[in-house]
Protein backbone atom coordinates (compact mmCIF):
# COMPACT_ATOMS: atom_id res chain seq x y z
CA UNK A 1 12.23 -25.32 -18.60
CA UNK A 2 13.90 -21.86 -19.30
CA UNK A 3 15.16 -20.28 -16.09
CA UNK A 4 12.93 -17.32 -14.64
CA UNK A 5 14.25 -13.58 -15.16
CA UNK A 6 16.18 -12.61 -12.18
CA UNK A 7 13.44 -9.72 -11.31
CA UNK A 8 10.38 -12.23 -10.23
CA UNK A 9 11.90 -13.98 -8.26
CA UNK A 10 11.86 -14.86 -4.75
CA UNK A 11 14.23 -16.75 -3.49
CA UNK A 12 18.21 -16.93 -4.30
CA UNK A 13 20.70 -18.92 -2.48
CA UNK A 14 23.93 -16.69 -0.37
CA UNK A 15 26.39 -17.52 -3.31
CA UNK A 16 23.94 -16.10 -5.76
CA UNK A 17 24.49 -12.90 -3.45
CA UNK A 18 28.02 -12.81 -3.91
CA UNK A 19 28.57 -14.15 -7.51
CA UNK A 20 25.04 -11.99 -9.11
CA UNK A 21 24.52 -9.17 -6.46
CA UNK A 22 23.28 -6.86 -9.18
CA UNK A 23 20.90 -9.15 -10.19
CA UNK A 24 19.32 -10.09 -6.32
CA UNK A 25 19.80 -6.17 -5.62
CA UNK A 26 17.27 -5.20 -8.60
CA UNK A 27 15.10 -8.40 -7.39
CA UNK A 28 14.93 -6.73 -4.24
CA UNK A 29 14.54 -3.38 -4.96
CA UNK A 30 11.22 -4.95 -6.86
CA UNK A 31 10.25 -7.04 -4.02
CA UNK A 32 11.13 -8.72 -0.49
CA UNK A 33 13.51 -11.77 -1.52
CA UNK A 34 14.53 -14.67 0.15
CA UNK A 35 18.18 -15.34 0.54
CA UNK A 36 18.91 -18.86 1.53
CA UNK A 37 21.61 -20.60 3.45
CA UNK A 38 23.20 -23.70 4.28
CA UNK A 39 24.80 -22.60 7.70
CA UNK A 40 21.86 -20.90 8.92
CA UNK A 41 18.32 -19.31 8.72
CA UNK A 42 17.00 -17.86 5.56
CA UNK A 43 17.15 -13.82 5.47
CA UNK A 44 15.22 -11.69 3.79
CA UNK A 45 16.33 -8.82 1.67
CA UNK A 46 13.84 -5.41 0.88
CA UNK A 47 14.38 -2.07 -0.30
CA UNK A 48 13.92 0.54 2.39
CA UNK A 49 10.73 1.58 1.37
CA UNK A 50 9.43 -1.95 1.55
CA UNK A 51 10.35 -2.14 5.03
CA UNK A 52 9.03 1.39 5.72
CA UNK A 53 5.78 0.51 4.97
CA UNK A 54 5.84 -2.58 6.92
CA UNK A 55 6.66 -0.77 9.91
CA UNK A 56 4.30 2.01 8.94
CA UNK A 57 1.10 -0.71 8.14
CA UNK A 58 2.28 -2.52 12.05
CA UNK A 59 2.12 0.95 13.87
CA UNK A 60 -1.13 1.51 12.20
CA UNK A 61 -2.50 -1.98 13.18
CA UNK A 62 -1.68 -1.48 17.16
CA UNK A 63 -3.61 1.71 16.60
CA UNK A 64 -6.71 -0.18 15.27
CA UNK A 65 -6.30 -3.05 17.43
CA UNK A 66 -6.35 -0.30 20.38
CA UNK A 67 -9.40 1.28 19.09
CA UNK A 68 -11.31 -1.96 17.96
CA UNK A 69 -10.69 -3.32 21.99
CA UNK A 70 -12.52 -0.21 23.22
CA UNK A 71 -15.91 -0.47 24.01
CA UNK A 72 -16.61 3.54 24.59
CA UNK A 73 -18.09 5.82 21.87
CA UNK A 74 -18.72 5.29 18.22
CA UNK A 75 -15.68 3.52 15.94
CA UNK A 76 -15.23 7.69 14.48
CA UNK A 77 -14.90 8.94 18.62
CA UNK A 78 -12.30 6.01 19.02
CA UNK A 79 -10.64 6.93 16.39
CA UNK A 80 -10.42 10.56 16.43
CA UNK A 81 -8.84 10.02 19.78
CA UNK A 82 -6.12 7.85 18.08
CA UNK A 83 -5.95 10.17 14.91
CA UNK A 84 -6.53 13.77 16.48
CA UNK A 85 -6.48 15.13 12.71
CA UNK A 86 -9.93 13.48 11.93
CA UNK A 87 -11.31 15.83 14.69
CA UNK A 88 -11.14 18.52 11.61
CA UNK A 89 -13.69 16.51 9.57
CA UNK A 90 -17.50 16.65 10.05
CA UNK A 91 -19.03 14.15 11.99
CA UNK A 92 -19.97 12.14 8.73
CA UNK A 93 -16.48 12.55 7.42
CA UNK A 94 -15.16 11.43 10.58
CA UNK A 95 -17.24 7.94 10.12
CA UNK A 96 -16.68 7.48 6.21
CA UNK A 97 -12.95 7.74 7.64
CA UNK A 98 -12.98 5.71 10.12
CA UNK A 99 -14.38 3.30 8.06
CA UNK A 100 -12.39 3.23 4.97
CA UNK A 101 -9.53 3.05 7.14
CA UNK A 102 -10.47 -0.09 8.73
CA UNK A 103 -11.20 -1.89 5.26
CA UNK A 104 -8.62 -0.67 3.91
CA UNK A 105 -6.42 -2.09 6.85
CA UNK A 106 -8.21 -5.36 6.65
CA UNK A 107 -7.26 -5.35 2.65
CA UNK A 108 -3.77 -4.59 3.08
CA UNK A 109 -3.46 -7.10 6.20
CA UNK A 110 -5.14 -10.12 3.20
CA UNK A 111 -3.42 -9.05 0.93
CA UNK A 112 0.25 -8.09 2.56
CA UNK A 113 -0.29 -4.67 0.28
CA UNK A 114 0.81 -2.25 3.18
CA UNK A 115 0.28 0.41 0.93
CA UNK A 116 -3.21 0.07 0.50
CA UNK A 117 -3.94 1.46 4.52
CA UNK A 118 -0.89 3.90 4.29
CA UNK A 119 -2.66 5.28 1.10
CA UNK A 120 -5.92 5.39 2.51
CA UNK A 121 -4.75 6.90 5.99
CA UNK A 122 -2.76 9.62 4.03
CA UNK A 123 -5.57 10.29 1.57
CA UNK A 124 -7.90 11.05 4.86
CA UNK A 125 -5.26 12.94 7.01
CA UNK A 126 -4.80 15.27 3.89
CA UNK A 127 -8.30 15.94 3.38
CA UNK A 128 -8.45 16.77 7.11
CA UNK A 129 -5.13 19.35 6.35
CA UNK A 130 -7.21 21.10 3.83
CA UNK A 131 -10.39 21.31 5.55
CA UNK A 132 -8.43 22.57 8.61
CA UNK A 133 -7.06 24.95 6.25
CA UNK A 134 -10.15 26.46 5.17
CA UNK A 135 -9.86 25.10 1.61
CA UNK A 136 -13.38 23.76 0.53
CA UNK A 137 -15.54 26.72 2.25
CA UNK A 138 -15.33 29.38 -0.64
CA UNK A 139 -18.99 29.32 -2.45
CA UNK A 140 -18.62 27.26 -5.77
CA UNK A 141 -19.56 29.62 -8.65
CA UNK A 142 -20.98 27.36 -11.64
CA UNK A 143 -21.20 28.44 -14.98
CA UNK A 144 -24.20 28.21 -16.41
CA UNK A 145 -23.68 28.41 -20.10
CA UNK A 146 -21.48 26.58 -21.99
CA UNK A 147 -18.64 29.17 -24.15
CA UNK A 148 -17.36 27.89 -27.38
CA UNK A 149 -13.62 28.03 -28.11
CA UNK A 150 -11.55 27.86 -30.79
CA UNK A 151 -9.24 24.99 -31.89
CA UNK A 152 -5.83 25.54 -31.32
């Protein structure tokens, strides 16, 4: 059996840390890896970003759990009160929000793909920048008929 490349993997024992550290470094900076050892609990090593968006996908899960445990108002309400930003959208923005959030939450929490929530939260706040901005409100002016160019 030929030995896997150093980059999928997931697990390496402590000495592998000290004798390849280049090679669990660039594992890691791919992917959480386990480091293994003898005189104690397993630790895991992550790039920062990794562990960013852990934290990140946790702080946004307390926020759903808090809204999901509230009884008062639509989901959009509850949410708008956790996410004052969505209070820019209209009403059915706020609710096509509210609820792409929560499945895309519910993905990333299946899946352990934080960045499918983060994504999806950013996405929404963004859209609510703009609209707050006034971008969006300017008439669209179609053109009706189509103009031929030439090739370049």
């Amino acid at each position: 059996m030929a030995p896997q490349p150093f980059n999928t993997r997931t697990s390496f024992q402590s000495s592998e840390l000290s004798r390849s550290s280049a090679d669990v470094f660039a594992a890691a900076a791919d992917h959480p890896v386990r480091v293994t050892r003898r005189d104690g609990e397993s630790l895991v090593l992550m790039s920062e970003s990794a562990d960013s968006a852990r934290i990140s996908l946790l702080e946004l899960a307390a926020q759903l759990v808090a809204v999901s445990t509230s009884t008062e108002g639509t989901l959009a309400a509850r949410m708008s009160d956790r996410f004052p930003w969505m209070l820019a959208l209209s009403p059915a923005d706020q609710e096509a929000c509210a609820n792409d959030v929560l499945a895309a939450a519910r993905a990333s929490f299946a899946t352990n793909q934080p960045h499918l929530a983060i994504a999806e939260l950013t996405s929404w706040r963004e859209t609510a920048t703009a609209t707050a901005a006034g971008l969006g409100k300017e008439p669209v002016e179609w053109l009706d008929d189509a103009e031929a160019v030439e090739r370049p």
